[in-house]
C-alpha atoms as a PDB file:
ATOM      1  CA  UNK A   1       0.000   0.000   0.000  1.00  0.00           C
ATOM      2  CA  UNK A   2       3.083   2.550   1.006  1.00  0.00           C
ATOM      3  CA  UNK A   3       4.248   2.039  -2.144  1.00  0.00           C
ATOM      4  CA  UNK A   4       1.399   2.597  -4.435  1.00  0.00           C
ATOM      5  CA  UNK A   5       0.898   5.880  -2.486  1.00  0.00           C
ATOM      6  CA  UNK A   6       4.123   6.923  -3.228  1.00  0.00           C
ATOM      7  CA  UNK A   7       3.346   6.675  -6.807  1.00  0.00           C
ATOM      8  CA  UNK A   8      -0.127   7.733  -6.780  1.00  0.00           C
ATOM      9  CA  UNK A   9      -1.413  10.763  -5.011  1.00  0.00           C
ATOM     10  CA  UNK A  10      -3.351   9.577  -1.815  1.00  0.00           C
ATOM     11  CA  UNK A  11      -4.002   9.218   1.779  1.00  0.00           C
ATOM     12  CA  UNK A  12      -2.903   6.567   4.603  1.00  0.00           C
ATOM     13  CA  UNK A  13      -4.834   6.180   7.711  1.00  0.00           C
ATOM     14  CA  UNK A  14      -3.679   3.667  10.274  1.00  0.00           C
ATOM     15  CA  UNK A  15      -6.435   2.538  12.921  1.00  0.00           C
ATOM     16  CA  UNK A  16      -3.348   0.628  15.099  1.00  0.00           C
ATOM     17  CA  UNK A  17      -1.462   2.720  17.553  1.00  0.00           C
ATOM     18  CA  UNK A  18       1.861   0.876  17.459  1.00  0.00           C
ATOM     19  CA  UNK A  19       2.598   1.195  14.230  1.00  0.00           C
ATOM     20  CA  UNK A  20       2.885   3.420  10.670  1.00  0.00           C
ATOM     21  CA  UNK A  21       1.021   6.426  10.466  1.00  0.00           C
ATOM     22  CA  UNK A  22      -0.396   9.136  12.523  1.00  0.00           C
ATOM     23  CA  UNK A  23      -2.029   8.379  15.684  1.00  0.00           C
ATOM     24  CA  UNK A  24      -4.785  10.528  14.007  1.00  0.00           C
ATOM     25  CA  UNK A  25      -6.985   7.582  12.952  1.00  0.00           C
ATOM     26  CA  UNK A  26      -6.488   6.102  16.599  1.00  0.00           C
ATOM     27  CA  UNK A  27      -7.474   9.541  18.875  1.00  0.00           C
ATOM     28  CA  UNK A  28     -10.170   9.629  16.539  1.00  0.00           C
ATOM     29  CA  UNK A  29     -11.709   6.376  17.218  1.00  0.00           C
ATOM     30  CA  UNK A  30     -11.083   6.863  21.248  1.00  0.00           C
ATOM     31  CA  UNK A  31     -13.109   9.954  20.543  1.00  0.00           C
ATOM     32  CA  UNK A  32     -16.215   8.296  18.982  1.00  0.00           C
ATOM     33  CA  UNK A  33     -15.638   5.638  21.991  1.00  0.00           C
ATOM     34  CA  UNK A  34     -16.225   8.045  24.398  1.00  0.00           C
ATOM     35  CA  UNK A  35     -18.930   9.846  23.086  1.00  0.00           C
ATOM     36  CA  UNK A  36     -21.041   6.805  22.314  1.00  0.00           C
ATOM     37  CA  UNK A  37     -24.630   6.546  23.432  1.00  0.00           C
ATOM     38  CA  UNK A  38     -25.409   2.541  23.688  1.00  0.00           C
ATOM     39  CA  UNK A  39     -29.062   3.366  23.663  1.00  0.00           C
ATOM     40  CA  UNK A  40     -29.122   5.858  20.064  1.00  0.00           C
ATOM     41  CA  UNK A  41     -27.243   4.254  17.289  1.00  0.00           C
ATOM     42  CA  UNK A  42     -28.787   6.668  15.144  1.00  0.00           C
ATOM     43  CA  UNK A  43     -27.239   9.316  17.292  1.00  0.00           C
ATOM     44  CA  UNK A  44     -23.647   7.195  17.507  1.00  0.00           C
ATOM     45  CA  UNK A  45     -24.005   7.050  13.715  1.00  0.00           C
ATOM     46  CA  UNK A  46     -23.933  10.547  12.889  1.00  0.00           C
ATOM     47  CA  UNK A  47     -21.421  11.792  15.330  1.00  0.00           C
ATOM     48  CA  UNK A  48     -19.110   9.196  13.756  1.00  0.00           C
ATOM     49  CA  UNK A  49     -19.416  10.167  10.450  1.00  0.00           C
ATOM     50  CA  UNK A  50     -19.364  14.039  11.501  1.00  0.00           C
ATOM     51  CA  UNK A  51     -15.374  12.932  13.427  1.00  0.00           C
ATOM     52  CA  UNK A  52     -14.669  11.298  10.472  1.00  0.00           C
ATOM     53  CA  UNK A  53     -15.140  13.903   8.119  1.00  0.00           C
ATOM     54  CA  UNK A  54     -13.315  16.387  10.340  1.00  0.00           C
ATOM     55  CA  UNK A  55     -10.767  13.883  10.521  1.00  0.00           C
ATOM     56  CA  UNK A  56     -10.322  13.873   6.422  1.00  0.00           C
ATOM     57  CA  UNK A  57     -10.945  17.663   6.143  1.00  0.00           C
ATOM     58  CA  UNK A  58      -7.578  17.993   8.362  1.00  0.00           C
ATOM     59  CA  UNK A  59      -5.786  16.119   6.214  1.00  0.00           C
ATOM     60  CA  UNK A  60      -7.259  17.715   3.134  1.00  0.00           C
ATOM     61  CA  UNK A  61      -6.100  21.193   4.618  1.00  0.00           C
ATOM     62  CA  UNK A  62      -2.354  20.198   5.244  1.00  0.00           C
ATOM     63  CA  UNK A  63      -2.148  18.710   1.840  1.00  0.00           C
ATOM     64  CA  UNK A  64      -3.499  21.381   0.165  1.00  0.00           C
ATOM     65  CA  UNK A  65      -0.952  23.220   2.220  1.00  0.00           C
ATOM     66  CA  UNK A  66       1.525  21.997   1.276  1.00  0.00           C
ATOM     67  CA  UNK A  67       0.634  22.455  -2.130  1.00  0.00           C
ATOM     68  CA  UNK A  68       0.481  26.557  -1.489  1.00  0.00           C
ATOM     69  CA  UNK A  69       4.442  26.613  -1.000  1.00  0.00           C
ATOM     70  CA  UNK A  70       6.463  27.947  -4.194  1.00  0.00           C
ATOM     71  CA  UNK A  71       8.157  25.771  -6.273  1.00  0.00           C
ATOM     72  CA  UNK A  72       6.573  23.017  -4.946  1.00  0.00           C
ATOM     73  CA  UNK A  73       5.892  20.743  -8.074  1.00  0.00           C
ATOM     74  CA  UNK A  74       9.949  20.568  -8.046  1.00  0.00           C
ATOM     75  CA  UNK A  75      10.184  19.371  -4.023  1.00  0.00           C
ATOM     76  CA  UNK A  76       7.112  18.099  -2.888  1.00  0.00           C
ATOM     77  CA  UNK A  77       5.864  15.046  -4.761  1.00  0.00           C
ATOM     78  CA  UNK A  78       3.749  12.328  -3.987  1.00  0.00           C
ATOM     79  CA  UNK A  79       6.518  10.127  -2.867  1.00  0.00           C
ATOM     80  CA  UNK A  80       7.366  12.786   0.111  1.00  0.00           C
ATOM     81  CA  UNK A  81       3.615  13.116   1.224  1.00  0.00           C
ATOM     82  CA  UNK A  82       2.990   9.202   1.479  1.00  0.00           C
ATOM     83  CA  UNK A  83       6.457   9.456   3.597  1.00  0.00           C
ATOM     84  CA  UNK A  84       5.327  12.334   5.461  1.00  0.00           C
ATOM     85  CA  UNK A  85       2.120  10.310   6.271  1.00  0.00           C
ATOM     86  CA  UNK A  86       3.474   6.947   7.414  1.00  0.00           C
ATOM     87  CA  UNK A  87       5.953   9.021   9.385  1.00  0.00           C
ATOM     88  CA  UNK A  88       4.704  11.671  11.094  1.00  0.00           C
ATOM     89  CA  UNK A  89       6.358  11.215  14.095  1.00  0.00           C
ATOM     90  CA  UNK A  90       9.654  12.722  12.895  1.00  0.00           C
ATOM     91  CA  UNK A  91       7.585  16.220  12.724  1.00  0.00           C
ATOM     92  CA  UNK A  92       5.183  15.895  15.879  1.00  0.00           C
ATOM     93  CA  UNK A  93       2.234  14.496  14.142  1.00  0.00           C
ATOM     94  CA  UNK A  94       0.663  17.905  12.792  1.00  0.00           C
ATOM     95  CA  UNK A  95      -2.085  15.641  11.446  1.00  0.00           C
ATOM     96  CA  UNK A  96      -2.886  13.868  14.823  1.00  0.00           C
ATOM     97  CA  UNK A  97      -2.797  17.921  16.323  1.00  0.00           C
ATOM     98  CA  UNK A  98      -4.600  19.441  13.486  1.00  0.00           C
ATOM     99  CA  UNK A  99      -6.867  16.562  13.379  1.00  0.00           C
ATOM    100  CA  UNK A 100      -7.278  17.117  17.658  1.00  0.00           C
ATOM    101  CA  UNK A 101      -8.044  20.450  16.997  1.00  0.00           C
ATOM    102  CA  UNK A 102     -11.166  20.040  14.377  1.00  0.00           C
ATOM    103  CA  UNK A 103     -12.577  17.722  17.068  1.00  0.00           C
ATOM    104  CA  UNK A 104     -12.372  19.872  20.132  1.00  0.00           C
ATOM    105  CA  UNK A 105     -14.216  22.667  17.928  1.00  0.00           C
ATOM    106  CA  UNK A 106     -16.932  19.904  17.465  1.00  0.00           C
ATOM    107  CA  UNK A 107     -17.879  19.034  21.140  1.00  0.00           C
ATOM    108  CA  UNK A 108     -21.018  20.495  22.312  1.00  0.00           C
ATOM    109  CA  UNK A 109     -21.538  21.503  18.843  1.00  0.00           C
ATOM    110  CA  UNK A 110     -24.697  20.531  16.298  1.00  0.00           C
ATOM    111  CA  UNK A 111     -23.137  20.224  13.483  1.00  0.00           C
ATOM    112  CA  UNK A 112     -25.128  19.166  10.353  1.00  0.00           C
ATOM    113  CA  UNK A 113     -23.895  16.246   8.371  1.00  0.00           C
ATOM    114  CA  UNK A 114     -25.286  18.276   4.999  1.00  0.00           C
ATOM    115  CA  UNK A 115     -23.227  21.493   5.623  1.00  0.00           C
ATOM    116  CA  UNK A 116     -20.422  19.447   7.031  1.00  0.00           C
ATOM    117  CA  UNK A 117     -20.042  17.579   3.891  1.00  0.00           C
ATOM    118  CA  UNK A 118     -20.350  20.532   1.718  1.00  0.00           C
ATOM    119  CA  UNK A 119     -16.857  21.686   3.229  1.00  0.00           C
ATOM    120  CA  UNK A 120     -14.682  18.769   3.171  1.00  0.00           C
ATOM    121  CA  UNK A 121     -16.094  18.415  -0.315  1.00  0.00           C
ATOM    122  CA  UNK A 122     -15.145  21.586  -0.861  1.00  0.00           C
ATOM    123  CA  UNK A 123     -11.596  21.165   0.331  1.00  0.00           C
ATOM    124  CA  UNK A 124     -11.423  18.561  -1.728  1.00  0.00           C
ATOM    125  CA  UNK A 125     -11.951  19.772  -5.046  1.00  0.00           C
ATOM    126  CA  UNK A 126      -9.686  22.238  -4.002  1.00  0.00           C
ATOM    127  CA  UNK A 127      -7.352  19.887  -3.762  1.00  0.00           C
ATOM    128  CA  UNK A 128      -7.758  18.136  -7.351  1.00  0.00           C
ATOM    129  CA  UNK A 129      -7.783  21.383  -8.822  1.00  0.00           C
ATOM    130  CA  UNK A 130      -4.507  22.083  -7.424  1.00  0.00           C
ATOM    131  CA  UNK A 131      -2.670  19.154  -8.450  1.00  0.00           C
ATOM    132  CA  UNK A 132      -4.202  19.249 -11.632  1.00  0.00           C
ATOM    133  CA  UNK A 133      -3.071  22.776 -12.156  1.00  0.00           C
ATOM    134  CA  UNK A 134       0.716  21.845 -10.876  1.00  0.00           C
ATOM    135  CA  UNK A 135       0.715  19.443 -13.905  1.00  0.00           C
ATOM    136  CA  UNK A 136       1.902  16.431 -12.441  1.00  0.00           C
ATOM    137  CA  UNK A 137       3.257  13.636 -14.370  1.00  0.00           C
ATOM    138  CA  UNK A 138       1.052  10.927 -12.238  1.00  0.00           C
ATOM    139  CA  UNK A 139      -1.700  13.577 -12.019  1.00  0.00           C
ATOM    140  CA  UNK A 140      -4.605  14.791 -13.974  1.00  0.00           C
ATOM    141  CA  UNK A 141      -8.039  16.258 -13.745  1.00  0.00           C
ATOM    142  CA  UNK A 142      -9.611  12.449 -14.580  1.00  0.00           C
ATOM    143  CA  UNK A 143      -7.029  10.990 -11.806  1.00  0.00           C
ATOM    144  CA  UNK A 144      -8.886   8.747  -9.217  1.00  0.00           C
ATOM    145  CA  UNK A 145      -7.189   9.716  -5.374  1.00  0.00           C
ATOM    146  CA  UNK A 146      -6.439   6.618  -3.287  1.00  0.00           C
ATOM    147  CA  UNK A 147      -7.327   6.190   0.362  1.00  0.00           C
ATOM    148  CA  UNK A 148      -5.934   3.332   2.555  1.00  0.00           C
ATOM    149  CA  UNK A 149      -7.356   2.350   5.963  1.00  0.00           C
ATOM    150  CA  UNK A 150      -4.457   0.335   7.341  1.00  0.00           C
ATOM    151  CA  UNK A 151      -5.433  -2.257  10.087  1.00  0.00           C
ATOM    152  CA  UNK A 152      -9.044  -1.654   9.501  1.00  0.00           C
ATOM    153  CA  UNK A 153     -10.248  -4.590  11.828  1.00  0.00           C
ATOM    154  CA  UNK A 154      -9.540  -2.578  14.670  1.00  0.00           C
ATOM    155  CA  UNK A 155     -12.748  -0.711  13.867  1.00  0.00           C
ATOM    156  CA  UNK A 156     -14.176  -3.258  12.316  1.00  0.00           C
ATOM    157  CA  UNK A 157     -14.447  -4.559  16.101  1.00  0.00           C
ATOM    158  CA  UNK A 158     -15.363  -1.668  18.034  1.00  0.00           C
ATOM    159  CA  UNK A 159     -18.940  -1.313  19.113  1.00  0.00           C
ATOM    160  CA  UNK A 160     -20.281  -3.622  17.388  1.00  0.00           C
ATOM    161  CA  UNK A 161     -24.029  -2.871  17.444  1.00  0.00           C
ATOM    162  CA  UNK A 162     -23.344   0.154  18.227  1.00  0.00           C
ATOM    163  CA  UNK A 163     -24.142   1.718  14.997  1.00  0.00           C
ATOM    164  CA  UNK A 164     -26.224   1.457  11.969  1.00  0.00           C
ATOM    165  CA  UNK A 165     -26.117   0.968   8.686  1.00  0.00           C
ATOM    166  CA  UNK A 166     -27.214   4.146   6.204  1.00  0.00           C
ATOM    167  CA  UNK A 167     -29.018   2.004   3.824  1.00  0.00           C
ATOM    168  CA  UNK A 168     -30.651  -0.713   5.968  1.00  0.00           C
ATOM    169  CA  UNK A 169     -32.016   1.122   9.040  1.00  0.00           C
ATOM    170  CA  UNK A 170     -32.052  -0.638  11.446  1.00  0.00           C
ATOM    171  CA  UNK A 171     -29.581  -2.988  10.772  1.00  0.00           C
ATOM    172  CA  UNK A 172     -26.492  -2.812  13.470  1.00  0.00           C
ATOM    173  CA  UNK A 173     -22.418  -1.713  12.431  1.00  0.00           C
ATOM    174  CA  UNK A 174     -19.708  -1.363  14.171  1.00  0.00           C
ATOM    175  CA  UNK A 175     -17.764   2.139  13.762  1.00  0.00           C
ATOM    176  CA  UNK A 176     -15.849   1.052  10.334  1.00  0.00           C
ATOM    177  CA  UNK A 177     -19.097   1.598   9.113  1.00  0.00           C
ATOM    178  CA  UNK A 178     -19.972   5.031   9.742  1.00  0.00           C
ATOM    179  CA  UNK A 179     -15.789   6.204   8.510  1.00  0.00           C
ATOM    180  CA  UNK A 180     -16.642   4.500   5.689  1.00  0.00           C
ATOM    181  CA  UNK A 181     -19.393   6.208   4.785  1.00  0.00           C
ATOM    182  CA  UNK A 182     -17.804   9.164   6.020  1.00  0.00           C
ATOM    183  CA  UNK A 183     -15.280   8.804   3.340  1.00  0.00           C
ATOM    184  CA  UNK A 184     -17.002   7.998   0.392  1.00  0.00           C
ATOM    185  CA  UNK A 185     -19.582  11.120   0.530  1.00  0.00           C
ATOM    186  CA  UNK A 186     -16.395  13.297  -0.164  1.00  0.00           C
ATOM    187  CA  UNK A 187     -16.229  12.406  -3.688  1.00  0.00           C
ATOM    188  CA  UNK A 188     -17.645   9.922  -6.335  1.00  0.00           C
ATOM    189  CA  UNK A 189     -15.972   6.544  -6.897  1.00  0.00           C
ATOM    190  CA  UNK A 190     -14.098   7.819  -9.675  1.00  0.00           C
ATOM    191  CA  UNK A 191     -12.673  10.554  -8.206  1.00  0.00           C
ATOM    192  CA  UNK A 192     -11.937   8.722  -4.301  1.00  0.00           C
ATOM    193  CA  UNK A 193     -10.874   5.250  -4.300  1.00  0.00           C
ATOM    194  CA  UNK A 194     -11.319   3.826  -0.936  1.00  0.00           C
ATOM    195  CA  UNK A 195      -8.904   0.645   0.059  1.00  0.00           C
ATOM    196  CA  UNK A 196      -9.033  -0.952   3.883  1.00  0.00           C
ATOM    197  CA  UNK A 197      -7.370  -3.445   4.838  1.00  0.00           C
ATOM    198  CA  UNK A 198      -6.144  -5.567   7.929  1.00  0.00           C
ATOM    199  CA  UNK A 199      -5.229  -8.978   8.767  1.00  0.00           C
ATOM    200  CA  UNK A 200      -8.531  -9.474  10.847  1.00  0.00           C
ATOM    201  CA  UNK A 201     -11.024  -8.381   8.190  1.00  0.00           C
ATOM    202  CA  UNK A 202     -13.819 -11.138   7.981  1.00  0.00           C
ATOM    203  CA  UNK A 203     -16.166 -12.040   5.264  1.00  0.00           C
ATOM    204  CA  UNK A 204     -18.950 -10.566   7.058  1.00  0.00           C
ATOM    205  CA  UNK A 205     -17.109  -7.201   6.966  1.00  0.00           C
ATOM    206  CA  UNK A 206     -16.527  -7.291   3.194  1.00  0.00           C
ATOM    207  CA  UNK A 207     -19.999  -8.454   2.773  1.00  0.00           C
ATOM    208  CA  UNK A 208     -21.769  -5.110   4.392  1.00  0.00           C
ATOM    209  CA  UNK A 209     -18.884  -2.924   3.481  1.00  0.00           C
ATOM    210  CA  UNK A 210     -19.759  -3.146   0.022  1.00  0.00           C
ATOM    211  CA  UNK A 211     -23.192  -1.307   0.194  1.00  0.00           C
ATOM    212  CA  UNK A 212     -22.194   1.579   2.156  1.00  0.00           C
ATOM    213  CA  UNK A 213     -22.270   4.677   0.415  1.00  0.00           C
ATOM    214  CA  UNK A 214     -24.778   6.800  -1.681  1.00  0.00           C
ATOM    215  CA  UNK A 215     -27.085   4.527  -2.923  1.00  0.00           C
ATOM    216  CA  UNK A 216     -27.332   0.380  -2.597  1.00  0.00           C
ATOM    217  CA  UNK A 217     -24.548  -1.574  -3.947  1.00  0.00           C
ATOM    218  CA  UNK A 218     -25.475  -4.401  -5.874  1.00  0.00           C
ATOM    219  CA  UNK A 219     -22.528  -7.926  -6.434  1.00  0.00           C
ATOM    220  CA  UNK A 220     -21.566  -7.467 -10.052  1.00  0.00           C
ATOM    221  CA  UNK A 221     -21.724  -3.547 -10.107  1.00  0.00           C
ATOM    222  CA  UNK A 222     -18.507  -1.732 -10.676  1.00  0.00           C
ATOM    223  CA  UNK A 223     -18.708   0.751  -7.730  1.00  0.00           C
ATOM    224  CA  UNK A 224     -15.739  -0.521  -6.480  1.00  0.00           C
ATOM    225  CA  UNK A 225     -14.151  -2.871  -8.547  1.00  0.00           C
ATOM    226  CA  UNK A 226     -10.445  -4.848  -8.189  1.00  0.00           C
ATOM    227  CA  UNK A 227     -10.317  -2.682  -4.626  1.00  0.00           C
ATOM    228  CA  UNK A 228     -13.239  -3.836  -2.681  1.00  0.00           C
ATOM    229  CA  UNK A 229     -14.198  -7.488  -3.356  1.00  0.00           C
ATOM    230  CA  UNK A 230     -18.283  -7.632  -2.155  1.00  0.00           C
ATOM    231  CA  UNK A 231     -18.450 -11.343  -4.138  1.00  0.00           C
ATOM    232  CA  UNK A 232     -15.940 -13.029  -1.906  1.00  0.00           C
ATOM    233  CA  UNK A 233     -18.213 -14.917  -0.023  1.00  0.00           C
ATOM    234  CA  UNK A 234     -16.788 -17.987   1.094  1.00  0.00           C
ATOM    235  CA  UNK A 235     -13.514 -19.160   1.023  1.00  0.00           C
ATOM    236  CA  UNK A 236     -14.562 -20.957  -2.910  1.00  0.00           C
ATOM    237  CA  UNK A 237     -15.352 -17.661  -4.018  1.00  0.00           C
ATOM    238  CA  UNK A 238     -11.549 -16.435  -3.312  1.00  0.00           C
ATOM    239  CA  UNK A 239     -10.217 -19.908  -4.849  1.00  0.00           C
ATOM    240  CA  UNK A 240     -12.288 -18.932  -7.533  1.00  0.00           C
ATOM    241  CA  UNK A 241     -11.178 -15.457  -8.363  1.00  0.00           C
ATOM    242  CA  UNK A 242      -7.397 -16.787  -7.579  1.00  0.00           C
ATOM    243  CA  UNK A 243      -8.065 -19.203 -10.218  1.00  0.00           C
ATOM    244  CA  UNK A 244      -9.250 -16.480 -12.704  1.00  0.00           C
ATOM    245  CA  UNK A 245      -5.888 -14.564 -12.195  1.00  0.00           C
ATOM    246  CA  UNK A 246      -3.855 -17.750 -12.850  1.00  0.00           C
ATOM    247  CA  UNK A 247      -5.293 -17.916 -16.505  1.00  0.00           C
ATOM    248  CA  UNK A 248      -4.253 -14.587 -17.514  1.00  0.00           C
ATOM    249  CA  UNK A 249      -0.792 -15.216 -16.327  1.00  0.00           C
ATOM    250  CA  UNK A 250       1.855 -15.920 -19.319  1.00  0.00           C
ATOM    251  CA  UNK A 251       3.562 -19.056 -18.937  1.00  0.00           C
ATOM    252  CA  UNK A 252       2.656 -22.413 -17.414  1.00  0.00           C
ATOM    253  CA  UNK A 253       4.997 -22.145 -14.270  1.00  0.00           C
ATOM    254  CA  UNK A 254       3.848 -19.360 -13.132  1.00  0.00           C
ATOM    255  CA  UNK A 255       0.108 -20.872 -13.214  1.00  0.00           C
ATOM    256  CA  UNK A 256       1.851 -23.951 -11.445  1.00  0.00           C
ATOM    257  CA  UNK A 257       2.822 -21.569  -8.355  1.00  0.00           C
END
């Protein structure tokens, strides 16, 4: 994942505290802890997605930021933010602080999801424009913007009825859910590629990931294709697909391996 990041403009969360990344993801998820209600998962729901979007809309600002300093298509490429990202440490985590910040403005605060969206959308076709503009060789208006949540069991297993699902109501998620969802109303699938992973991620989580978002996700659609795999459903579905790769490999000993 590091390494597709540092060829591809994008964004690395990290939902373990001992280990890459900014301890943003982490505080954030202690946050949403605290402040959850066990008897309103409606109410858990939308405070989660509201810290999530803060959350991105921090590291939409330092990004963008970063792109405001002169000269910077010839010392700041994408290879020095994904470094800057999965170590953060070595300058004080300004996104865990920025990220801090956003979320102390929020408590005791009714924010509206709507109006909320509206500026980290904003911020983020700010952001597109910019690269775009600073022309990029891995870069262009039509470019699609990776984001990795590293580890994402950990989230996966927190609270796990505490929450619901946007699309079945009624239906209880733990807080991955709500992030997710978070996420994806910032831009469309073409323009924000979403990628989580984690060596703890179950079927079951890959199964209801896949239809949150704007809109029900139907198996076979290409919302999210090659990233997000909603038909691995059992462990023949994966032999299956792993079989499908094997045929469009080029010599026999490699489809031997």
């Amino acid at each position: 994942m590091i390494e597709m990041l540092c060829l591809q403009w994008g964004f690395y969360f990290n939902a373990a505290e001992r280990d890459l990344g900014s301890f943003d993801l982490c505080r954030l998820a202690d946050f949403i802890d605290s402040n959850t209600d066990l008897g309103s998962a409606t109410i858990n729901t939308r405070f989660a997605k509201n810290a999530t979007l803060l959350l991105f809309l921090s590291r939409l600002m330092i990004l963008n930021y970063c792109l405001n300093i002169p000269n910077c298509r010839q010392t700041f490429s994408s290879a020095r933010w994904a470094l800057l990202q999965v170590c953060p440490h070595m300058f004080k985590d300004v996104f865990m602080h920025l990220s801090n910040e956003l979320c102390d403005l929020m408590k005791g605060q009714a924010l509206l999801e709507s109006i909320l969206v509206s500026i980290v959308r904003k911020e983020f076709k700010l952001l597109r424009h910019k690269l775009a503009a600073h022309d990029y060789l891995n870069f262009s208006i039509d470019t699609t913007l990776r984001l990795v949540i590293d580890e994402a069991q950990i989230l996966s297993d927190m609270n796990p009825s505490s929450y619901v699902s946007s699309i079945a109501q009624g239906d209880p998620r733990p807080m991955l859910s709500p992030s997710l969802h978070a996420f994806r109303t910032v831009g469309l699938p073409d323009e924000l590629k979403i990628i989580y992973t984690g060596t703890g991620l179950s079927i079951r989580t890959l199964h209801w990931a896949m239809g949150i978002g704007d809109g029900v996700k139907e198996y076979g659609s290409s919302s999210f294709p090659y990233i997000e795999f909603p038909g691995w459903t059992s462990v023949d579905s994966v032999q299956s697909y792993i079989g499908r790769l094997k045929d469009q490999l080029l010599d026999e000993e490699s489809k031997r391996r």
